[in-house]
Protein backbone atom coordinates (compact mmCIF):
# COMPACT_ATOMS: atom_id res chain seq x y z
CA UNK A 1 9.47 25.21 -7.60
CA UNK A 2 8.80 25.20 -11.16
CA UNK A 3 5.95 22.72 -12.19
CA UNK A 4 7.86 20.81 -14.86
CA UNK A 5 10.85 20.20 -11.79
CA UNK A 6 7.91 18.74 -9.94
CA UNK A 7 6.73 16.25 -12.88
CA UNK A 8 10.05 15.23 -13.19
CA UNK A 9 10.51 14.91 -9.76
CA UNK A 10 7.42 13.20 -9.30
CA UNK A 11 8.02 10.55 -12.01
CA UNK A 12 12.09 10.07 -10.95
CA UNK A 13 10.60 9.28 -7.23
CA UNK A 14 8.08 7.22 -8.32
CA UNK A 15 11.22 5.44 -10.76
CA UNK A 16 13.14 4.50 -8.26
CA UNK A 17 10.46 3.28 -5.74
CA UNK A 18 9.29 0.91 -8.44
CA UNK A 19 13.14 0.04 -8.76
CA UNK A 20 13.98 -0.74 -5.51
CA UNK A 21 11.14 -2.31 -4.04
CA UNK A 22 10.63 -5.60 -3.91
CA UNK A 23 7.25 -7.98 -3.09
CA UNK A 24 4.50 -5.70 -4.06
CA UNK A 25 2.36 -2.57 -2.99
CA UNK A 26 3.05 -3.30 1.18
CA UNK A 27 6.43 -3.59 1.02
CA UNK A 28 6.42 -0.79 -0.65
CA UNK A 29 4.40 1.48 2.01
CA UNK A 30 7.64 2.29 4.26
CA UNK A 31 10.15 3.12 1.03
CA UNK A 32 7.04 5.22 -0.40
CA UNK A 33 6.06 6.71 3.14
CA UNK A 34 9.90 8.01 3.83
CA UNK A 35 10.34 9.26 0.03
CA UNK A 36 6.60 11.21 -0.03
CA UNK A 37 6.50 12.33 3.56
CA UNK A 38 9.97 12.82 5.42
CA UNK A 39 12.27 13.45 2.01
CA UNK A 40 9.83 15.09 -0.17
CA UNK A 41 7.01 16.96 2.04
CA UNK A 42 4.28 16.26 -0.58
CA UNK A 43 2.00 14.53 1.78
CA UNK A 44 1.52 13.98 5.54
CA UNK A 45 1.48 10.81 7.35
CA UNK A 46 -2.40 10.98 7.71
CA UNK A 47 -2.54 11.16 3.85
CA UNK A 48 -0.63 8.08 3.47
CA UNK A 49 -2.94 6.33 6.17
CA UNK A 50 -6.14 7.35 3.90
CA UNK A 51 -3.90 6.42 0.57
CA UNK A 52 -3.27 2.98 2.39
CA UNK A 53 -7.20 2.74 3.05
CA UNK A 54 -8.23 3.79 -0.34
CA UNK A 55 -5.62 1.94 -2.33
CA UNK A 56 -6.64 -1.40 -0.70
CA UNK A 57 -10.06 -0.92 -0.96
CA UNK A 58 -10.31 0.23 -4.62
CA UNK A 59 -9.73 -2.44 -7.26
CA UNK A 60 -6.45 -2.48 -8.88
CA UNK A 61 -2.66 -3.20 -7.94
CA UNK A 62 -1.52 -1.24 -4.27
CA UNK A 63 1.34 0.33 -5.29
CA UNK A 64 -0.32 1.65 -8.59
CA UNK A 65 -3.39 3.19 -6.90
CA UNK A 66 -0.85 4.47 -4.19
CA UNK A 67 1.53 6.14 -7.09
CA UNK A 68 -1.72 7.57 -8.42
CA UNK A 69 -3.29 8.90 -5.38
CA UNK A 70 -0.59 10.63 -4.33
CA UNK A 71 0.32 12.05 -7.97
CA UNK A 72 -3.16 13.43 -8.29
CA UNK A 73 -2.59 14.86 -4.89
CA UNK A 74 0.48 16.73 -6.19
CA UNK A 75 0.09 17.91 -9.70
CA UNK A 76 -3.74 16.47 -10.88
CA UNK A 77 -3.88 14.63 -13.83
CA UNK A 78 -0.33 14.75 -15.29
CA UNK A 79 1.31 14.00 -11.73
CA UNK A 80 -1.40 10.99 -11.37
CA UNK A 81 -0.18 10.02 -14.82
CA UNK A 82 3.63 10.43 -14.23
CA UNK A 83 3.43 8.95 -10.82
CA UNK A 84 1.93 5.65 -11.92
CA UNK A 85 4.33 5.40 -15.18
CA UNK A 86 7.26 5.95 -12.71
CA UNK A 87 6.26 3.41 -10.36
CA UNK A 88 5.25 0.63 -13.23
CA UNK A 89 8.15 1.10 -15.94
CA UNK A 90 10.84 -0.63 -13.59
CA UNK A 91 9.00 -3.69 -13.13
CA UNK A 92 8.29 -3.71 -17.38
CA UNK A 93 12.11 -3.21 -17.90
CA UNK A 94 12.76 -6.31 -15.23
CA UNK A 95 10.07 -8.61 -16.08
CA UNK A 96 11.20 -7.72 -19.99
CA UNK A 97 14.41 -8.62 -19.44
CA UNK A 98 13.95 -11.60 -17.00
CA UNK A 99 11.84 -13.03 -19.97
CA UNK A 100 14.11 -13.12 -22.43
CA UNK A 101 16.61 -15.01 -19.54
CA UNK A 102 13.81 -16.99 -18.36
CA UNK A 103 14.89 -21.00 -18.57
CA UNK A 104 18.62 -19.97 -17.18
CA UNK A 105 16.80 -18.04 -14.24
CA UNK A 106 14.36 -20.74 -13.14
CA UNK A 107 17.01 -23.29 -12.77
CA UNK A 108 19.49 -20.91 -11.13
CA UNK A 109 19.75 -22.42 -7.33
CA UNK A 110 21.03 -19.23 -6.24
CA UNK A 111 18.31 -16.94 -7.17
CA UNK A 112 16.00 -19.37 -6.10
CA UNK A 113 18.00 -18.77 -2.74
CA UNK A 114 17.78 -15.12 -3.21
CA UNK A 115 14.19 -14.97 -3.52
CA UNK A 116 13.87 -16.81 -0.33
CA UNK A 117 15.81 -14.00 1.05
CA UNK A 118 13.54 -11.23 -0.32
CA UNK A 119 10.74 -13.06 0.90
CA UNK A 120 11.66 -13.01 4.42
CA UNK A 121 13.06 -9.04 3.93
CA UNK A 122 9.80 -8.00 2.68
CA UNK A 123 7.77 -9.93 5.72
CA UNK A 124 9.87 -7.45 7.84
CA UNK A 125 9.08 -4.35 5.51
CA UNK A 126 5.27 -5.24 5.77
CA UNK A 127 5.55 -5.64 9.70
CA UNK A 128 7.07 -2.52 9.94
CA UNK A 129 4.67 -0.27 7.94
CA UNK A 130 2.28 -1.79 9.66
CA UNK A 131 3.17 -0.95 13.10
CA UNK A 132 4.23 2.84 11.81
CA UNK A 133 0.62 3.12 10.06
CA UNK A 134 -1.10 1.98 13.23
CA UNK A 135 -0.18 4.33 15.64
CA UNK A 136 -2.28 7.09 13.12
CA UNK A 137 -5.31 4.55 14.04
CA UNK A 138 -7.94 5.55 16.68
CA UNK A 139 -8.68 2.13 18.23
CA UNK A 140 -11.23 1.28 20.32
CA UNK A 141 -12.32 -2.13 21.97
CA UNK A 142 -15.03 -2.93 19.39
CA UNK A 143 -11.96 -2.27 16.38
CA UNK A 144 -9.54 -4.34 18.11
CA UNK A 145 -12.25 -7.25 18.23
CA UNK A 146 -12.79 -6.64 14.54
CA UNK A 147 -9.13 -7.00 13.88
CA UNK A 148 -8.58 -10.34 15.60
CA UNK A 149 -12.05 -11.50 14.69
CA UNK A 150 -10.66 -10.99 10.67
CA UNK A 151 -7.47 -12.30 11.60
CA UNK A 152 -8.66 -15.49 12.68
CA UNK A 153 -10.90 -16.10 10.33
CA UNK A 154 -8.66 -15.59 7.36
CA UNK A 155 -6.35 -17.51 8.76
CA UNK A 156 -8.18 -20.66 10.09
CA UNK A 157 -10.57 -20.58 7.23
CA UNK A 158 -10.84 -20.75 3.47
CA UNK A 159 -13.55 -17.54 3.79
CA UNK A 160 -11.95 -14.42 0.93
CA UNK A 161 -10.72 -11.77 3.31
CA UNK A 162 -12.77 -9.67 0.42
CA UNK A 163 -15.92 -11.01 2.30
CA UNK A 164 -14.40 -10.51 5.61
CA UNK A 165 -13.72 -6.91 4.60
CA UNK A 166 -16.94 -6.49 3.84
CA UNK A 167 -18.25 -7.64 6.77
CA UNK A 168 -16.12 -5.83 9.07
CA UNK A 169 -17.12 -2.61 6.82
CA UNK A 170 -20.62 -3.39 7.45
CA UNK A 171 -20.19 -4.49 11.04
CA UNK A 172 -18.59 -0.36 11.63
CA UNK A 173 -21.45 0.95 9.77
CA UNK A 174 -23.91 -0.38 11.94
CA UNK A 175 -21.40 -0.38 15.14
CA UNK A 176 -21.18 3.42 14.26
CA UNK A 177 -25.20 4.29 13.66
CA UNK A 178 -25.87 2.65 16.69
CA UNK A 179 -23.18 4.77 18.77
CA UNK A 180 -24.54 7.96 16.91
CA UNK A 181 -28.74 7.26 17.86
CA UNK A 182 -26.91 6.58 21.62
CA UNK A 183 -25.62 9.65 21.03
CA UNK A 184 -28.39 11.56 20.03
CA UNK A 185 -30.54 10.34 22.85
CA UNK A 186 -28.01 11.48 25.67
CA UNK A 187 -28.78 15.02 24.06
């Protein structure tokens, strides 16, 4: 495959994911995950696991760190460069031409209604990537206590789920030193 049919390629993907995908980086994962993995062959679905880990951890928007992980992955610099232009450019063009509509769209009952509807589609996208991503996931009984531990924290408190990822981090770190000295002693 010639490199420029891959640039182009790589950029017309990225296009129409950022086209056709609506309520951010997550809902994104499954539409991105079929396109990169089952259509394209570019990555594997442990590369998307570690492109869902780094993107969320790294600052920036999801679905522009994924676009760029995965671009760099493929064709270095230029492919990190076209990939993130491809998946950014729709939502300039729509938000462009939204603003220009802007009073006649905020009073519009029905796409009020429609957004309701997108809402609940893209719960259902998120839910599924979700379950998809975790059967890549090794868990054990002290990541499982993690999980719901961080669950119920972020959702019965006003704590930043920042600090709770931190935490959890830190709780691994020191859950996984203390597994490798047990380890080591058994030797």
């Amino acid at each position: 495959m010639k490199k420029q049919h891959t640039l182009w390629e790589l950029f017309w993907t990225f296009f129409k994911i950022g086209a056709l995908t609506f309520g951010g980086g997550l809902a994104m994962m499954p539409i991105m995950r079929r396109e990169v993995v089952h259509n394209k062959n570019w990555v594997d679905d442990e590369d998307v696991l570690k492109i869902l880990v780094i993107s969320e951890s790294t600052p920036g928007v999801f679905a522009i760190n994924s676009a760029t992980f995965i671009g760099f992955k493929i064709a270095k610099f230029k492919g990190s460069l076209l990939a993130t232009l491809g998946v950014i450019l729709p939502s300039f063009i729509i938000i462009s031409i939204i603003s220009l509509f802007i009073i006649e769209f905020k009073e519009n009952q029905l796409v009020a209604y429609a957004f309701y509807g997108i809402q609940a589609g893209v719960a259902v996208l998120i839910f599924k990537a979700a379950i998809k991503l975790s059967k890549k996931i090794h868990f054990t009984i002290f990541s499982v206590a993690i999980l719901i531990a961080s669950i119920l924290i972020s959702m019965f408190t006003e704590i930043s789920v920042i600090y709770i990822l931190l935490v959890s981090a830190l709780l691994a770190i020191i859950f996984g030193y203390v597994e490798s000295l047990k380890g080591a002693k058994s030797l």
